[in-house]
C-alpha atoms as a PDB file:
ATOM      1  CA  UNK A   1    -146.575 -96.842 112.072  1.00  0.00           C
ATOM      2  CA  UNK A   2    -148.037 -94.353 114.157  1.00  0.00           C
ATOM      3  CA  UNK A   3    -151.153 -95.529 115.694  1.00  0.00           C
ATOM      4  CA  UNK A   4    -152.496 -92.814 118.259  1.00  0.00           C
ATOM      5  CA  UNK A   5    -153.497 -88.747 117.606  1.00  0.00           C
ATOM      6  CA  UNK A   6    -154.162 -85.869 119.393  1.00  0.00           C
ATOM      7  CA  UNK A   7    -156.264 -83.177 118.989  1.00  0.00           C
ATOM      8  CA  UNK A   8    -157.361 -79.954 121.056  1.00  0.00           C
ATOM      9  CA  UNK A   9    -159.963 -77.528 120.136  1.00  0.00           C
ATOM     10  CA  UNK A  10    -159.270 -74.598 122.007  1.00  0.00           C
ATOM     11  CA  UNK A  11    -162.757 -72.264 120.599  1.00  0.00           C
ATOM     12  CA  UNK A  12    -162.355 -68.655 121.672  1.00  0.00           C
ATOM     13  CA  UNK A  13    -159.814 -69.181 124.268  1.00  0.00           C
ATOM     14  CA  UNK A  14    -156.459 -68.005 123.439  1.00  0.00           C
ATOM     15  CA  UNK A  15    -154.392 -68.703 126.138  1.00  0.00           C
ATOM     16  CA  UNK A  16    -154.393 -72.398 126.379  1.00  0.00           C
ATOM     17  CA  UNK A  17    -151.777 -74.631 128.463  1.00  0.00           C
ATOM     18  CA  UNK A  18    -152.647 -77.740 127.952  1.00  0.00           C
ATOM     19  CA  UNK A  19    -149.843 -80.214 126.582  1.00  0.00           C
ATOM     20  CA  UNK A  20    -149.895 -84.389 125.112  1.00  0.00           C
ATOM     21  CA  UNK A  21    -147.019 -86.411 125.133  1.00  0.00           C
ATOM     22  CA  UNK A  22    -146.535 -89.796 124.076  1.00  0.00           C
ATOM     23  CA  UNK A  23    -143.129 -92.098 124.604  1.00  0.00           C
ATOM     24  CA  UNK A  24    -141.631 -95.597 123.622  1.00  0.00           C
ATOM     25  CA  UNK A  25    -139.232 -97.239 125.536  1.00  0.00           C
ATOM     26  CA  UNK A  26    -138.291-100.805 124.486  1.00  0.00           C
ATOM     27  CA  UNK A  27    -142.138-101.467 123.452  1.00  0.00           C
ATOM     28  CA  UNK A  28    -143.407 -99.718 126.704  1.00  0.00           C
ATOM     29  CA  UNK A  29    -145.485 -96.876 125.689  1.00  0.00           C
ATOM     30  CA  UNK A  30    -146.467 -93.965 127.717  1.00  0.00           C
ATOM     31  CA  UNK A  31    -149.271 -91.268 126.575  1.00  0.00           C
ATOM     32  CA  UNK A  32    -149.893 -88.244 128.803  1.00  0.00           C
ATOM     33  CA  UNK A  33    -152.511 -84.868 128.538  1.00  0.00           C
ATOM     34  CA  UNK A  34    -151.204 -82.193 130.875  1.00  0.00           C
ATOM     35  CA  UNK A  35    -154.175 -79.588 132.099  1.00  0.00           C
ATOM     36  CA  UNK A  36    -151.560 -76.633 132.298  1.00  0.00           C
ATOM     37  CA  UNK A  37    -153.487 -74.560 134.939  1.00  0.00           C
ATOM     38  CA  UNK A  38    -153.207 -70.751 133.273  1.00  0.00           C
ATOM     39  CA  UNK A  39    -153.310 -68.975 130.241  1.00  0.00           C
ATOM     40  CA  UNK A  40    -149.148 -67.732 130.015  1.00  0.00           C
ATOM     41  CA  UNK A  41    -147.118 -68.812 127.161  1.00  0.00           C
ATOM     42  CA  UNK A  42    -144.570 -69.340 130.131  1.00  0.00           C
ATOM     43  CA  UNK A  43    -146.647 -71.977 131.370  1.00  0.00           C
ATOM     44  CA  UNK A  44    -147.578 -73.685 127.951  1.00  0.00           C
ATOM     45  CA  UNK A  45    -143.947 -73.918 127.761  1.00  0.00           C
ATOM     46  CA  UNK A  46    -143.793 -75.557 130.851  1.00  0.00           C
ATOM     47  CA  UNK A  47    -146.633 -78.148 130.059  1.00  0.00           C
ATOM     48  CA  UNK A  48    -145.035 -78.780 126.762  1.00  0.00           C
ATOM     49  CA  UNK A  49    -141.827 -80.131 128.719  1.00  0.00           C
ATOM     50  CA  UNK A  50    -143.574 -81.811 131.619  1.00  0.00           C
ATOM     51  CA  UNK A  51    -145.230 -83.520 129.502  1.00  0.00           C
ATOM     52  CA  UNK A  52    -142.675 -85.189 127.179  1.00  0.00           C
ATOM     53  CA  UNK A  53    -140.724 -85.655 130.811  1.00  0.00           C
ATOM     54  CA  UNK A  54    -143.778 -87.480 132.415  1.00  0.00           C
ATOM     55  CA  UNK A  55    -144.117 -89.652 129.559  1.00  0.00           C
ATOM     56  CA  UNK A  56    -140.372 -90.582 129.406  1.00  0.00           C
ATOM     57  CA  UNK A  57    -140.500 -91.787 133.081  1.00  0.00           C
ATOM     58  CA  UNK A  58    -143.657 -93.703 132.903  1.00  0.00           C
ATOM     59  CA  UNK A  59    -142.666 -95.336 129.738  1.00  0.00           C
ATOM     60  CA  UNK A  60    -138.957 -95.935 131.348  1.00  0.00           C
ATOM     61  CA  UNK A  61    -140.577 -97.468 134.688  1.00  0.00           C
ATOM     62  CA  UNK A  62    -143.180 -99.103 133.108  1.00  0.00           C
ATOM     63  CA  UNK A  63    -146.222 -97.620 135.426  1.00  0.00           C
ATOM     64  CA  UNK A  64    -148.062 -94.628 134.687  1.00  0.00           C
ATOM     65  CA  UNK A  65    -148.117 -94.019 138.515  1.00  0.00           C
ATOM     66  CA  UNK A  66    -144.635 -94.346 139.148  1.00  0.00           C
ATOM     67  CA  UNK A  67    -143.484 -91.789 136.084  1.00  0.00           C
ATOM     68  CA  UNK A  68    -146.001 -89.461 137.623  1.00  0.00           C
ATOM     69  CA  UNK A  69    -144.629 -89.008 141.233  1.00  0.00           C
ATOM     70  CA  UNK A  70    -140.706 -89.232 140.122  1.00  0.00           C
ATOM     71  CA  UNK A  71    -141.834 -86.275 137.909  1.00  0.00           C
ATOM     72  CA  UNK A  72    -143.885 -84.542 140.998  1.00  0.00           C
ATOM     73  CA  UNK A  73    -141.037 -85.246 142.909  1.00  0.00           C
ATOM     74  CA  UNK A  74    -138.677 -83.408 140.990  1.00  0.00           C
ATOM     75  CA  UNK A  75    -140.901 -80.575 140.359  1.00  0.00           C
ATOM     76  CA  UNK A  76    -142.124 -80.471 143.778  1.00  0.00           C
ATOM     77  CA  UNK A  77    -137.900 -80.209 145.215  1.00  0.00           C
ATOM     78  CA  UNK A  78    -137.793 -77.533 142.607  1.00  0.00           C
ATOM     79  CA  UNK A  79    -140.655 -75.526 143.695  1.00  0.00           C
ATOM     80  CA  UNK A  80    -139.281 -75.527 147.331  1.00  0.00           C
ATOM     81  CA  UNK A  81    -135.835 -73.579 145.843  1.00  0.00           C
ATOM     82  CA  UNK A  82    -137.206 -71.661 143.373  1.00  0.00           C
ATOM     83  CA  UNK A  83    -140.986 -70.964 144.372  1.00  0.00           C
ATOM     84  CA  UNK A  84    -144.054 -72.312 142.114  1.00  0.00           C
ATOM     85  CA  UNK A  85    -144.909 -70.134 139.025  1.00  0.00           C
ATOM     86  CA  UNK A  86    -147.052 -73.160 137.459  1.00  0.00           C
ATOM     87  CA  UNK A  87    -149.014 -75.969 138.113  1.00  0.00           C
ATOM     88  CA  UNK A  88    -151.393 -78.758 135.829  1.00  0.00           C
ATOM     89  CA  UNK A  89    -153.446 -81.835 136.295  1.00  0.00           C
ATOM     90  CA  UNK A  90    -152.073 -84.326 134.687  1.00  0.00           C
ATOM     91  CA  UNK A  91    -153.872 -88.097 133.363  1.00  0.00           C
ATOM     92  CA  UNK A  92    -151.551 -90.767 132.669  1.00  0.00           C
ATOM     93  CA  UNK A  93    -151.245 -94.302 130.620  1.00  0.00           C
ATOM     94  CA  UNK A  94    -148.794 -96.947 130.080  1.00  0.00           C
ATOM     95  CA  UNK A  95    -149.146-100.004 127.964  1.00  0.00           C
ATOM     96  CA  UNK A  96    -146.674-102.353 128.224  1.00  0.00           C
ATOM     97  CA  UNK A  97    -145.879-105.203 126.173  1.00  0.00           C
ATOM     98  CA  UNK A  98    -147.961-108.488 127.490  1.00  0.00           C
ATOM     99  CA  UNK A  99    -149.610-106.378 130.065  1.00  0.00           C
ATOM    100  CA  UNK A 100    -153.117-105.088 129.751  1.00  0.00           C
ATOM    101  CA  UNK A 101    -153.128-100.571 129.417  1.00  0.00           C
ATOM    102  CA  UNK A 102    -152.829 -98.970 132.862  1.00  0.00           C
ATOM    103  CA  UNK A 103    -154.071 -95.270 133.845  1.00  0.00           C
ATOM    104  CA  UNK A 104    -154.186 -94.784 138.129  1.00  0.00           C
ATOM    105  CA  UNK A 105    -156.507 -93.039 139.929  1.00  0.00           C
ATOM    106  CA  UNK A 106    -155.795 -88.882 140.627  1.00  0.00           C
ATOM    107  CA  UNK A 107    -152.459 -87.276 141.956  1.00  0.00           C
ATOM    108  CA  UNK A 108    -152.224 -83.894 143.369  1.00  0.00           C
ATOM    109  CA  UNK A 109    -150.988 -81.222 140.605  1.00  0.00           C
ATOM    110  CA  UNK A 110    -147.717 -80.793 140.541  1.00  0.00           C
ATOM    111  CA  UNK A 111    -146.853 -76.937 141.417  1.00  0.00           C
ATOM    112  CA  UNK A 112    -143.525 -75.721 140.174  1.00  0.00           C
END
């Protein structure tokens, strides 16, 4: 049973990036809102997937900080190769079985 939601309400604006994720990962659950920093549908796209990839690593590691910088990391490498067409703010949380919910203080946006 599903027992989280999401919801945006975007008014007048139409050119919103922002992006939720959530993933499970042997009772490990990551959720993750991605400020996608623009208003291209290239870059929605973008959140959309760094999202659901931030949330995969954090719910994998256990530790909403940890998923966050592997993720940076990998964007960051990219951005150095291919230059840096987007960037976001990014909140994590992980709550892990037996362990009480965990959400770290501010990273850097990621630039990619």
């Amino acid at each position: 049973m599903r027992t989280y939601a999401t919801a945006q309400h975007t008014g007048t604006d139409p050119g919103q990036c922002d992006a939720t994720a959530v993933r499970t990962v042997n009772g490990t659950r990551a959720y993750v809102l991605l400020d996608g920093i623009g208003r291209r549908e290239e870059t929605h796209r973008w959140a959309l997937g760094a999202a659901r990839q931030i949330a995969g690593a954090a719910a994998r590691r256990g530790d909403a900080e940890a998923g966050l910088r592997y993720v940076y990391d990998l964007h960051r490498q990219d951005a150095a190769h291919y230059g840096s067409a987007h960037q976001a703010a990014a909140v994590v949380a992980v709550k892990a079985p037996d362990r009480p919910l965990t959400v770290p203080g501010a990273v850097t946006p990621a630039r990619t």
